[in-house]
N, C-alpha and C. Protein backbone atom coordinates (compact mmCIF):
# COMPACT_ATOMS: atom_id res chain seq x y z
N UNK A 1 5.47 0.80 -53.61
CA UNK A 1 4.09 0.43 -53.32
C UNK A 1 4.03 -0.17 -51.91
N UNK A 2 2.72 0.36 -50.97
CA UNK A 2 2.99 -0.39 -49.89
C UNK A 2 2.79 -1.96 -49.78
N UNK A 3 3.15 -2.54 -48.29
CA UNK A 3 3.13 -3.85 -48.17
C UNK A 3 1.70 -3.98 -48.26
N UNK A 4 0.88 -3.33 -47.51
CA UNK A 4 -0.70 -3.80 -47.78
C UNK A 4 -1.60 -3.40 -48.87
N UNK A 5 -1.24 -3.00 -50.17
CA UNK A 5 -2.18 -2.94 -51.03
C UNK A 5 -1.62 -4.12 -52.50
N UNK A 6 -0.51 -4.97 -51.91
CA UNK A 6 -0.31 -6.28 -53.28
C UNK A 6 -0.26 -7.23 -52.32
N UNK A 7 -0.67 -7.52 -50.73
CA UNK A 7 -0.74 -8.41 -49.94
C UNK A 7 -2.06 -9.51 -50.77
N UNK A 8 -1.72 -10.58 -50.81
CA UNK A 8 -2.88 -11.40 -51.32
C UNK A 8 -4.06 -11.52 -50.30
N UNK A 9 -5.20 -11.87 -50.91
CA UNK A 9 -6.50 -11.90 -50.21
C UNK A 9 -6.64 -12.36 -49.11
N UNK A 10 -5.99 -13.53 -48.66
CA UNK A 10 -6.23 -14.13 -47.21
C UNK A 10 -5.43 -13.32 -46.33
N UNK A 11 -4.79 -12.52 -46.89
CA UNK A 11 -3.94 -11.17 -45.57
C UNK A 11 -4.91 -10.39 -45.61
N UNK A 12 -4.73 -9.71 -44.21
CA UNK A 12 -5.75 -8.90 -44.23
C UNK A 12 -4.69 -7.28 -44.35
N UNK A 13 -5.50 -6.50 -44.64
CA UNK A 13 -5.02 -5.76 -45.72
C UNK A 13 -4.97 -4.28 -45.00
N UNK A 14 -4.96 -4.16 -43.56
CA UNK A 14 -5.47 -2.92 -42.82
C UNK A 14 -4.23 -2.36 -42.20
N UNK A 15 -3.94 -0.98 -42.68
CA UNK A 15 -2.50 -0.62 -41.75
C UNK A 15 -2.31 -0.38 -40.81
N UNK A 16 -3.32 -0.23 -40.12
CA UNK A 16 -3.25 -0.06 -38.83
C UNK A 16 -2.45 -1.76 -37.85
N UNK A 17 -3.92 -2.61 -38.53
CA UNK A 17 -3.32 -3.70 -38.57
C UNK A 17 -1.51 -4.48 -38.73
N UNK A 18 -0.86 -3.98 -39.59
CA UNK A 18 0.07 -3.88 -40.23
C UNK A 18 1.44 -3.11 -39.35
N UNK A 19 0.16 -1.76 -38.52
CA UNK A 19 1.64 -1.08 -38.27
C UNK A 19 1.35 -1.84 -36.41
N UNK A 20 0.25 -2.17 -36.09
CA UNK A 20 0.04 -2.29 -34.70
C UNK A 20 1.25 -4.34 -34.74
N UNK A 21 1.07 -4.94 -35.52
CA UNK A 21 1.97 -5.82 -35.47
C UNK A 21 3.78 -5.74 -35.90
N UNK A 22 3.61 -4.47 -36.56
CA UNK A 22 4.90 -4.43 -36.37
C UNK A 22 5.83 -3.19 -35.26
N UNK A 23 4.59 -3.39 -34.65
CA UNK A 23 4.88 -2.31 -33.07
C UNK A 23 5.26 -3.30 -32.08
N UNK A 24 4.66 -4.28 -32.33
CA UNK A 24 4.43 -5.24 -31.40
C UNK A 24 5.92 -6.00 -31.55
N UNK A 25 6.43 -6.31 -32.89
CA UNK A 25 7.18 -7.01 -33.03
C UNK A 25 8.38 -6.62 -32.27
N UNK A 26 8.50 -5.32 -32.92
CA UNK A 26 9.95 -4.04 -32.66
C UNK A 26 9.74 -4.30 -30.52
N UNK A 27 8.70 -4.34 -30.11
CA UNK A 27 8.38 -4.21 -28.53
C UNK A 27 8.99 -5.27 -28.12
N UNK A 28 8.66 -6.24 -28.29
CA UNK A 28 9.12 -7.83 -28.19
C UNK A 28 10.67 -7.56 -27.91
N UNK A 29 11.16 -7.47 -29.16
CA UNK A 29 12.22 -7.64 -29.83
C UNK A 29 13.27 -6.94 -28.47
N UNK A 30 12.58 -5.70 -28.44
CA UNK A 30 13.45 -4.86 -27.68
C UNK A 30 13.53 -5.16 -25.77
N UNK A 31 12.74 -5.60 -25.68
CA UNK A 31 12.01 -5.97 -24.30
C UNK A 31 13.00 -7.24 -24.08
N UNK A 32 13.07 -7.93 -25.19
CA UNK A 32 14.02 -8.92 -25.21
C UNK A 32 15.30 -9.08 -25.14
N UNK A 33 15.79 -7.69 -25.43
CA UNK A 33 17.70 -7.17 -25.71
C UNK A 33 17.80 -6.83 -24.40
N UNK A 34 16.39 -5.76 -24.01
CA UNK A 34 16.81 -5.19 -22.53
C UNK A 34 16.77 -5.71 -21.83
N UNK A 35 15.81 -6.62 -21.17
CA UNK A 35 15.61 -7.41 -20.25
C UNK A 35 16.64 -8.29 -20.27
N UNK A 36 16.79 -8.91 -21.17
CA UNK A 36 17.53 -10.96 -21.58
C UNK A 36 16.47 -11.52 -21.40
N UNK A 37 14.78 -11.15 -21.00
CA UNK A 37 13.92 -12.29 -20.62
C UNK A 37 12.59 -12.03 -22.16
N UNK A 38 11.89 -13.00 -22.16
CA UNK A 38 10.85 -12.82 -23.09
C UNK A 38 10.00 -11.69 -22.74
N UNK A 39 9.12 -11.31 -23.29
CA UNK A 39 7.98 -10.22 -22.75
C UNK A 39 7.21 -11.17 -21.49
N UNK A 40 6.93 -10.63 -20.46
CA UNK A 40 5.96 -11.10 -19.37
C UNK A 40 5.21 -10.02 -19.16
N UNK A 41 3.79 -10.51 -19.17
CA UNK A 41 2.91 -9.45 -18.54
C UNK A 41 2.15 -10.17 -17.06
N UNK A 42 2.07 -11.63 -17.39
CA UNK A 42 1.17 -12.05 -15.85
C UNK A 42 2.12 -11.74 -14.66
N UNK A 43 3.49 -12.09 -15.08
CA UNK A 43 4.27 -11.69 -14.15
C UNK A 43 4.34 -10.21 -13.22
N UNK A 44 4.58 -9.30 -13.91
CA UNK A 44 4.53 -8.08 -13.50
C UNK A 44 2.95 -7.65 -12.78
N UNK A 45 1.84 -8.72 -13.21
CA UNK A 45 0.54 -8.49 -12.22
C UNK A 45 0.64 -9.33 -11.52
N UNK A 46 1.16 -10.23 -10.81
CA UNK A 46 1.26 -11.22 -9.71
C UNK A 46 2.41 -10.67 -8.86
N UNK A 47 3.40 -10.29 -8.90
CA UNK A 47 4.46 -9.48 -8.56
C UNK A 47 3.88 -7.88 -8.06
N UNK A 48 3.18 -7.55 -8.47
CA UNK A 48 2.46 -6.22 -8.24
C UNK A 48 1.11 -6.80 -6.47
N UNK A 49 0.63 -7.59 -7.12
CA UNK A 49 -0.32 -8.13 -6.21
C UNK A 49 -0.08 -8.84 -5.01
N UNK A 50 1.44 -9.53 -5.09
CA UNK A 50 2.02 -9.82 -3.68
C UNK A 50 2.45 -8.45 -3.15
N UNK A 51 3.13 -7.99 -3.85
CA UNK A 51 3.38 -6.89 -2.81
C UNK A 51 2.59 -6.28 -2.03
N UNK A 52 1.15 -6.22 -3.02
CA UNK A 52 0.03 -5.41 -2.04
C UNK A 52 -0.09 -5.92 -0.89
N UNK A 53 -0.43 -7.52 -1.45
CA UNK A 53 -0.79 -8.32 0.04
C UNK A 53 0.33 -8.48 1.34
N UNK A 54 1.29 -8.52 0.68
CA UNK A 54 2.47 -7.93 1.66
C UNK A 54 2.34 -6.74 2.64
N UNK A 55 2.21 -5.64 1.98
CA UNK A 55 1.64 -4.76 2.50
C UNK A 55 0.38 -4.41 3.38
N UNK A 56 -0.47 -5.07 3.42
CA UNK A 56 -1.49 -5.35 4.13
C UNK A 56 -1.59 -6.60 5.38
N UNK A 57 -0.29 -7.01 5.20
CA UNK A 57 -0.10 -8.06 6.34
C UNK A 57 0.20 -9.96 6.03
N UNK A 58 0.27 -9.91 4.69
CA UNK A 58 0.29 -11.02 4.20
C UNK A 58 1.60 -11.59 4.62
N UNK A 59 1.92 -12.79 4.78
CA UNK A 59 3.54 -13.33 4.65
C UNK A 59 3.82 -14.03 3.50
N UNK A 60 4.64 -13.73 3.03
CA UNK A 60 4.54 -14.53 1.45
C UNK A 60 5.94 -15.98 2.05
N UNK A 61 6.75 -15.85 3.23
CA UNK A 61 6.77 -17.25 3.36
C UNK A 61 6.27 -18.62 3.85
N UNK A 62 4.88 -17.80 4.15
CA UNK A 62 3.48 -18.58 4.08
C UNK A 62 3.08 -19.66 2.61
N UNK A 63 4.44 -19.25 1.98
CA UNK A 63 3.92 -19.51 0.22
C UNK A 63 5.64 -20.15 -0.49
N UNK A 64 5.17 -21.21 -0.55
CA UNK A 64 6.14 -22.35 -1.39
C UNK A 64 6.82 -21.19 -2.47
N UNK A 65 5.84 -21.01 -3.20
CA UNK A 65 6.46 -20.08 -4.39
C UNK A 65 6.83 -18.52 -3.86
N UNK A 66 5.85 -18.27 -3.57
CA UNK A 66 6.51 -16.49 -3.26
C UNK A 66 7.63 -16.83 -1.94
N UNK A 67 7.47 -17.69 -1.30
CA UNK A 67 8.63 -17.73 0.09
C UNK A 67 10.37 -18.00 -1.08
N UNK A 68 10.26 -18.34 -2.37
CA UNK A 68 11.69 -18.41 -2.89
C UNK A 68 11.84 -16.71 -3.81
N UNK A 69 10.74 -15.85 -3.90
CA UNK A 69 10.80 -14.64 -4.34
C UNK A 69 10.95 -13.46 -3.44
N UNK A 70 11.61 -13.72 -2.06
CA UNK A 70 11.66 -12.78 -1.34
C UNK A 70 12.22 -11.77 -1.35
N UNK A 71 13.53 -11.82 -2.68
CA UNK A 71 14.42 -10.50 -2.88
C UNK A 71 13.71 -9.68 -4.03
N UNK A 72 12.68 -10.06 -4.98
CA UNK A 72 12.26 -9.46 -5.42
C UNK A 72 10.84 -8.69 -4.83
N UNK A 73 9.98 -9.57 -4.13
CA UNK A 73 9.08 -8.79 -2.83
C UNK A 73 9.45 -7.50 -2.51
N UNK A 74 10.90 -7.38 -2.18
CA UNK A 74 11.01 -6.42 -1.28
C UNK A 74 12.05 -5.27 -2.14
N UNK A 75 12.35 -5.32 -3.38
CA UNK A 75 12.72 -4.54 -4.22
C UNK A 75 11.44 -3.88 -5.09
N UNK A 76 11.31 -2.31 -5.33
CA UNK A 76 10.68 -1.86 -5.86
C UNK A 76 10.13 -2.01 -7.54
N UNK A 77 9.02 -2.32 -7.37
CA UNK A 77 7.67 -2.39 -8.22
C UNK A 77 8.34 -1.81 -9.95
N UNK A 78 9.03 -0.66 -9.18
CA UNK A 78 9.28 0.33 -10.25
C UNK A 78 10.84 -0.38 -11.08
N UNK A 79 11.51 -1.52 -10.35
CA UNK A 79 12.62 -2.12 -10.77
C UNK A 79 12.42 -3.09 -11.81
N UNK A 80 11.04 -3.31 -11.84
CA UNK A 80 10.74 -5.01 -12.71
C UNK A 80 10.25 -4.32 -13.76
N UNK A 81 11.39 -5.03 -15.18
CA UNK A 81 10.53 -4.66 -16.37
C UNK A 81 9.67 -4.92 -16.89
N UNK A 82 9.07 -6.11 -16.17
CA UNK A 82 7.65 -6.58 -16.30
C UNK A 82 6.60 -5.54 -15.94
N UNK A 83 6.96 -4.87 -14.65
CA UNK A 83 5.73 -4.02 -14.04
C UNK A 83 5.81 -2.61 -15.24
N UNK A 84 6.43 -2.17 -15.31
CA UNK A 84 7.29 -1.43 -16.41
C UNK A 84 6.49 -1.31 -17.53
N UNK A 85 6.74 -2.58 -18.26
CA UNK A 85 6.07 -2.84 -19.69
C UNK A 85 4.33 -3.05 -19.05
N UNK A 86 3.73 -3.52 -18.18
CA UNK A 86 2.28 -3.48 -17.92
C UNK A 86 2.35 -2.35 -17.56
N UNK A 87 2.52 -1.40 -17.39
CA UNK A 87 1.95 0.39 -17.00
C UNK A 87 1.96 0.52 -18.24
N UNK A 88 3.34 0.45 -19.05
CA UNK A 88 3.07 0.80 -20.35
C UNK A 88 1.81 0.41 -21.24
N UNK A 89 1.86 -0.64 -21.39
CA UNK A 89 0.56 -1.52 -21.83
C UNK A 89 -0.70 -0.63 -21.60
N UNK A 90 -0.82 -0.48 -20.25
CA UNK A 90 -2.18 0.19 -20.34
C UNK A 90 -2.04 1.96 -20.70
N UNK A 91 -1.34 2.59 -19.94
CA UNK A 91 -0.65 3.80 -20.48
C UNK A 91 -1.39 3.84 -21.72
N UNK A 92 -0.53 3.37 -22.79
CA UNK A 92 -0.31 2.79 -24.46
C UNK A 92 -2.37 2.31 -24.97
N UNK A 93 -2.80 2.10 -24.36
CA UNK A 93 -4.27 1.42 -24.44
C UNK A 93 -5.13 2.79 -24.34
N UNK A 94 -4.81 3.58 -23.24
CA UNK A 94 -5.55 4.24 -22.78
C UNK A 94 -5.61 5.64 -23.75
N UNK A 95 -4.21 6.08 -24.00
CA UNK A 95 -3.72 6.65 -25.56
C UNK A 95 -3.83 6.19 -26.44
N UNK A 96 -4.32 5.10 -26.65
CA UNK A 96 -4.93 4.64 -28.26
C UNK A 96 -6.54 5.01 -28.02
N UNK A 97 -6.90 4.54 -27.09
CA UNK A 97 -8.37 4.87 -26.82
C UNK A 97 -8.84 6.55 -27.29
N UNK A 98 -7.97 7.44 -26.43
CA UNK A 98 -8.38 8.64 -26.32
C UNK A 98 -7.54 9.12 -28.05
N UNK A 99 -6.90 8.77 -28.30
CA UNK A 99 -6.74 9.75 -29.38
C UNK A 99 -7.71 8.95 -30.35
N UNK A 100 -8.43 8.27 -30.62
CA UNK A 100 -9.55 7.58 -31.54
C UNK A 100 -11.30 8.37 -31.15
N UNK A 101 -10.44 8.61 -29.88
CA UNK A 101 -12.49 9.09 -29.56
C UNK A 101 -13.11 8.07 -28.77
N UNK A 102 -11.96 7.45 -28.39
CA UNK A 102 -13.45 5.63 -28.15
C UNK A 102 -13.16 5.55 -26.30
N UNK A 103 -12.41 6.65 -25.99
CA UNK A 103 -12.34 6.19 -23.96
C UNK A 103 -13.82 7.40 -23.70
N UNK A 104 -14.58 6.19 -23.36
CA UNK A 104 -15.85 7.20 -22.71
C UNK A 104 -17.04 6.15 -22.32
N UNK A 105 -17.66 6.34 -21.35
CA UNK A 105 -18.51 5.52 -20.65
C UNK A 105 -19.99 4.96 -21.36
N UNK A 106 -20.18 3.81 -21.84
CA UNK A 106 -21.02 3.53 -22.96
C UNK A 106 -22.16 2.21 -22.39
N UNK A 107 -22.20 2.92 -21.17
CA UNK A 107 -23.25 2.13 -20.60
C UNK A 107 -23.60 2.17 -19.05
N UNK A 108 -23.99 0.77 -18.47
CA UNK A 108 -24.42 0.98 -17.08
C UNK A 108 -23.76 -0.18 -16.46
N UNK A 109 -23.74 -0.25 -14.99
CA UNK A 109 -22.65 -1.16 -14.86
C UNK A 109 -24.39 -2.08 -14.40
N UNK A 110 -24.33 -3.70 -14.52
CA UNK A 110 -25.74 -4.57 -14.09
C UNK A 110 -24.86 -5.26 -13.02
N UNK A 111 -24.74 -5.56 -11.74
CA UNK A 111 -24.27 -6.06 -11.10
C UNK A 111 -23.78 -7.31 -11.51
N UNK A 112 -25.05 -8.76 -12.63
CA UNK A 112 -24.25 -9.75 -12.86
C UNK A 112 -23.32 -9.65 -14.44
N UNK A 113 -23.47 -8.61 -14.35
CA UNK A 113 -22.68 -8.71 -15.75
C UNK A 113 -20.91 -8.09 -15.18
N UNK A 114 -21.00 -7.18 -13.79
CA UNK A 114 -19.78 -7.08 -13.39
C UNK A 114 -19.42 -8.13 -12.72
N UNK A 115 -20.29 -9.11 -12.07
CA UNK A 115 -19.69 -10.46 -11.87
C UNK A 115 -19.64 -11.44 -12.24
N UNK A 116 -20.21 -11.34 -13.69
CA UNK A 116 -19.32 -11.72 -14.25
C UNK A 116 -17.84 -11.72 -14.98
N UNK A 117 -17.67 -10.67 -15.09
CA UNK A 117 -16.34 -9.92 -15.80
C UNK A 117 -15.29 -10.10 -14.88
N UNK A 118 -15.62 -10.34 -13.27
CA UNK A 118 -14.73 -10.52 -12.50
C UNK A 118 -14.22 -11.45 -11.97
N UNK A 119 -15.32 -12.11 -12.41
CA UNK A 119 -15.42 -14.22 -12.40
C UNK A 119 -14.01 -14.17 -13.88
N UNK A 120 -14.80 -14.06 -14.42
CA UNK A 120 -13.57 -14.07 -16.20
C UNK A 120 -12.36 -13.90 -16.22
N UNK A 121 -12.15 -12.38 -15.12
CA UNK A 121 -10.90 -12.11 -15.50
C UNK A 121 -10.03 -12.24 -14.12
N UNK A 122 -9.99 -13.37 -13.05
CA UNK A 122 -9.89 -13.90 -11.90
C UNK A 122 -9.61 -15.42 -12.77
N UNK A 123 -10.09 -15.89 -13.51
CA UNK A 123 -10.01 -17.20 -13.81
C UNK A 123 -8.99 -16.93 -15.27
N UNK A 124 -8.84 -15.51 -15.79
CA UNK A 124 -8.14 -15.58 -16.81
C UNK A 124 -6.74 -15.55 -16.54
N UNK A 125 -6.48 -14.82 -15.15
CA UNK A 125 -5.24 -14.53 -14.24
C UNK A 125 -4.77 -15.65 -14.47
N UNK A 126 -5.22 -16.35 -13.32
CA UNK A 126 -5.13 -17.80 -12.62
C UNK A 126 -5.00 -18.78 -13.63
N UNK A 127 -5.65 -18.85 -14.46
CA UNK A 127 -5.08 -20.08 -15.84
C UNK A 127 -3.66 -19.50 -16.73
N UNK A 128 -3.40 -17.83 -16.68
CA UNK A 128 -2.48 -17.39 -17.23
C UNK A 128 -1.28 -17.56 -16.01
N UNK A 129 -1.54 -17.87 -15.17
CA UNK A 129 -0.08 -17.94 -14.19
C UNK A 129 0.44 -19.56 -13.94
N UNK A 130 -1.16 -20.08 -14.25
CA UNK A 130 -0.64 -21.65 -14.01
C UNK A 130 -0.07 -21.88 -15.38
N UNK A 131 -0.54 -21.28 -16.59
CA UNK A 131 0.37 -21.59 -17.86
C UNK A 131 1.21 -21.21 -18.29
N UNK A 132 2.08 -20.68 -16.82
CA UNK A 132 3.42 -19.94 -17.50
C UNK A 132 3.13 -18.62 -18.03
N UNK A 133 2.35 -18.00 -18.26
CA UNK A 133 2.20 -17.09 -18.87
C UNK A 133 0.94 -16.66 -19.44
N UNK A 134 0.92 -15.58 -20.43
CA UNK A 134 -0.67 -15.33 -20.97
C UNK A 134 -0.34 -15.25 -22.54
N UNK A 135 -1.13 -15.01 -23.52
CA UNK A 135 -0.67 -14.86 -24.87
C UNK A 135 0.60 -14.30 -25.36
N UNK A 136 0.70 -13.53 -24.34
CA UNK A 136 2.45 -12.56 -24.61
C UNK A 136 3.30 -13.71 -24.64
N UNK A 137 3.87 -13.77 -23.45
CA UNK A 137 4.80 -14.83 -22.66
C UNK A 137 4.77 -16.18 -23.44
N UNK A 138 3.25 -16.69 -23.43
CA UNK A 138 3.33 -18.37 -23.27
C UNK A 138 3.38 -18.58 -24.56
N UNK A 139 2.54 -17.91 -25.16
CA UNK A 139 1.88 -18.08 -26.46
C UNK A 139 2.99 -17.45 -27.46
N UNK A 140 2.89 -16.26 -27.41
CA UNK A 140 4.35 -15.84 -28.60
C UNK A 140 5.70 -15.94 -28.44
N UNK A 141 6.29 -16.16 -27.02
CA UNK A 141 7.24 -16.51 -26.65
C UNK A 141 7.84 -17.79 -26.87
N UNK A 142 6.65 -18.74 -26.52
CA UNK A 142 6.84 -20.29 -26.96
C UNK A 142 7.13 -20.00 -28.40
N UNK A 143 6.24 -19.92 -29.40
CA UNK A 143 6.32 -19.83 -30.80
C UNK A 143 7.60 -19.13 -31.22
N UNK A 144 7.80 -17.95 -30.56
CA UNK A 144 9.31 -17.63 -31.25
C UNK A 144 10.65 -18.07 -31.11
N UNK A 145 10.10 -18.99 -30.02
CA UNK A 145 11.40 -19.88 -29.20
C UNK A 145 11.72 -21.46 -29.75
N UNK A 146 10.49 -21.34 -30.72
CA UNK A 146 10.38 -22.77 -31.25
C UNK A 146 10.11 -23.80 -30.80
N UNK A 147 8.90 -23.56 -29.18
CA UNK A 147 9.09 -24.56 -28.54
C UNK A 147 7.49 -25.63 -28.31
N UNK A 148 7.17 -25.80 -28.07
CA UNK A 148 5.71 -27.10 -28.47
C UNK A 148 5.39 -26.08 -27.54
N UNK A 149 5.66 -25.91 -26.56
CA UNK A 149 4.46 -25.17 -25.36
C UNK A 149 3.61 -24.36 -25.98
N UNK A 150 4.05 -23.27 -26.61
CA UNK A 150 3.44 -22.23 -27.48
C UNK A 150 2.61 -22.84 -28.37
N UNK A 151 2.60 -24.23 -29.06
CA UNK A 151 1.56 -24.78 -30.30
C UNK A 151 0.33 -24.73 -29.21
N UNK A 152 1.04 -25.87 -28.08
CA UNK A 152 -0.05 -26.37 -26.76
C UNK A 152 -0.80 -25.57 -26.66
N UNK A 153 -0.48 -24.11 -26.23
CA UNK A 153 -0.99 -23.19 -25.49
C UNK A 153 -2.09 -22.72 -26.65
N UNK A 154 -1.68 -22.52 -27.72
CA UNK A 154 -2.36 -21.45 -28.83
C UNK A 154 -4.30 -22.93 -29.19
N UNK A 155 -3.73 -24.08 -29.19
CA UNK A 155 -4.65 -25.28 -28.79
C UNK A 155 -5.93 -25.03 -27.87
N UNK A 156 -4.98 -24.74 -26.55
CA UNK A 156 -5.65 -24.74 -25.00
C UNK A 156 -6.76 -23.52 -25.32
N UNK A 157 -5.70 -22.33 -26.29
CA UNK A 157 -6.71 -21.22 -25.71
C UNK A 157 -8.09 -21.17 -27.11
N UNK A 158 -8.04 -21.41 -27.78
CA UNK A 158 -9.02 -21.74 -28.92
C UNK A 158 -9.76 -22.64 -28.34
N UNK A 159 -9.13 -23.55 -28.04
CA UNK A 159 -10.44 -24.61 -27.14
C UNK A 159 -11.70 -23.81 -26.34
N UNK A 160 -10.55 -23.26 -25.41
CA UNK A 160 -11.27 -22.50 -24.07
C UNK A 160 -12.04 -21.10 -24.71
N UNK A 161 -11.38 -20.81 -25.55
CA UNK A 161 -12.39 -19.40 -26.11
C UNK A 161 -13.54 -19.89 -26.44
N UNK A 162 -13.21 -20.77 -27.54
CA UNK A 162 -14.89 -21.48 -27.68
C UNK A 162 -15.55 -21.70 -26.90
N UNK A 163 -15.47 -22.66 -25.16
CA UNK A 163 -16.22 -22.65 -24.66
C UNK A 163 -16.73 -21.36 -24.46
N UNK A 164 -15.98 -20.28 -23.42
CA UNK A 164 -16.48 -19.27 -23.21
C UNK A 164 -17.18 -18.48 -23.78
N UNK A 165 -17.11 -18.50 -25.13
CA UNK A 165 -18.51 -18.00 -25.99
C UNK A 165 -19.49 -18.64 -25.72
N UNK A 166 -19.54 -20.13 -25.56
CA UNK A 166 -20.78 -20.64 -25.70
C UNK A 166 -21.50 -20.70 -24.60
N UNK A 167 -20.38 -20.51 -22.94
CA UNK A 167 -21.33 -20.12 -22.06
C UNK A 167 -21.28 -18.60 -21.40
N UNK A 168 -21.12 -18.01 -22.21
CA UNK A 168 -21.19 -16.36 -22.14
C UNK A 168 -22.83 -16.05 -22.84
N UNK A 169 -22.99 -17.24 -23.70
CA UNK A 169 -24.57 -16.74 -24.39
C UNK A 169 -25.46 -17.77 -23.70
N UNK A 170 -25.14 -18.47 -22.71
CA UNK A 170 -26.14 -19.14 -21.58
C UNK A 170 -26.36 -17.94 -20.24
N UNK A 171 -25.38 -17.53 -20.49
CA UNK A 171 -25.29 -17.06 -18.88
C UNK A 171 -25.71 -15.36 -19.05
N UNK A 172 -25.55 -14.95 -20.26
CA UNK A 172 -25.61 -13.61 -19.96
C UNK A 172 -27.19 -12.82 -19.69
N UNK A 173 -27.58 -12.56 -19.17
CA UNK A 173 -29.12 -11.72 -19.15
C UNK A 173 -29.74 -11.75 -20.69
N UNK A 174 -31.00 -12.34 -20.15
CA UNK A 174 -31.60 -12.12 -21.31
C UNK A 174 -32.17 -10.45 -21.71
N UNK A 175 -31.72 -9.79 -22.73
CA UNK A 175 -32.82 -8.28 -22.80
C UNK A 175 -33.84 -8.89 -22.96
N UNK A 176 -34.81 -7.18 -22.34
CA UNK A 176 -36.40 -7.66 -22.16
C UNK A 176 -36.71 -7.43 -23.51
N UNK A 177 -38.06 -7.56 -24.18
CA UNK A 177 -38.23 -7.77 -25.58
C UNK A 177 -38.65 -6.27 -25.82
N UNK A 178 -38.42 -6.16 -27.49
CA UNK A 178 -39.05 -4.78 -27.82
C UNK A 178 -39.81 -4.84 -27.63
N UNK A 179 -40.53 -3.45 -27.49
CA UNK A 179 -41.54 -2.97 -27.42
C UNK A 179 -42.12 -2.70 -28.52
N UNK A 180 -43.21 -3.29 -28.95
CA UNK A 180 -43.69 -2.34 -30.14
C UNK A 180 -45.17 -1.71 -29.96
N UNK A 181 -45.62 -0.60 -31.10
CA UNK A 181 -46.21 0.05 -30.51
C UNK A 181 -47.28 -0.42 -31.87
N UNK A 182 -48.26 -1.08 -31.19
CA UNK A 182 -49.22 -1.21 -32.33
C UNK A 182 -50.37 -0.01 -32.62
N UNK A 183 -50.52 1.02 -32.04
CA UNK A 183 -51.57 1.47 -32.57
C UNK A 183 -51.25 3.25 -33.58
């Protein structure tokens, strides 16, 4: 009998559910043998993003932190299993999308609603690099490592989600009202 049809009520009971966490697990797991390091994903996008700026004229020993990362700067993108596992990631996203039916354009872009999204995910970076990490790294890494950071973190980000709901429904455009047609 499978695991999800004598799972008790407060499990949730969906295999997809079921098989997408134990994809996740086996990923971890393995990411972990190969590497020796935990899963990182902010890494492999901050590492991706100096280089650009590198490339465009930046000096990264302009920079406390990137001036002690200079052998990795200048080793290829394609060497870090961080950058690696984020291609995959989206790769992997973009093939879940399309084999479901669901990658296809389902709206219009409103200028403040893309700036907002870019406000969001600029401040989601930036709080994920100052915390060590993002849910991957900080959050399940801590927890499987047994270490308080990961309780901290899983705290921090429930806190902060809440806000952001609550000013995502201040800030977002109001729709204009139906229309109805009285006659």
């Amino acid at each position: 009998m499978a695991l999800w049809r004598w799972a008790p009520l407060p499990m949730v009971k969906s295999r997809r559910l079921w098989l997408a966490a134990t994809a996740t697990a086996l990923l971890y797991t393995g990411t972990l043998v190969v590497d020796g390091q935990p899963w990182r994903v902010t890494w492999g996008l901050a590492l991706t993003t100096a280089q650009v700026a590198q490339n465009l004229g930046w000096d990264p020993q302009s920079s406390v932190f990137w001036g002690r990362q200079l052998g990795r700067l200048s080793s290829s993108l394609l060497a870090d299993p961080s950058v690696i596992t984020d291609l995959g990631l989206i790769l992997g996203a973009l093939t879940a999308a399309a084999y479901e039916g669901r990658w296809r354009w389902q709206g219009s872009l409103q200028p403040h609603a893309v700036g907002l999204s870019i406000a969001g995910g600029l401040s989601m970076g930036f709080g994920a690099f100052l915390a060590a990490g993002c849910n991957i790294s900080a959050y399940l890494a801590g927890i499987a490592s047994t270490s308080l950071h990961g309780w901290v973190w899983l705290v921090a980000a429930l806190l902060g989600s809440w806000v952001g709901i609550h000013l995502r429904s201040r800030w977002q455009p109001s729709s204009p009202p139906a229309s109805t047609n009285l006659s």
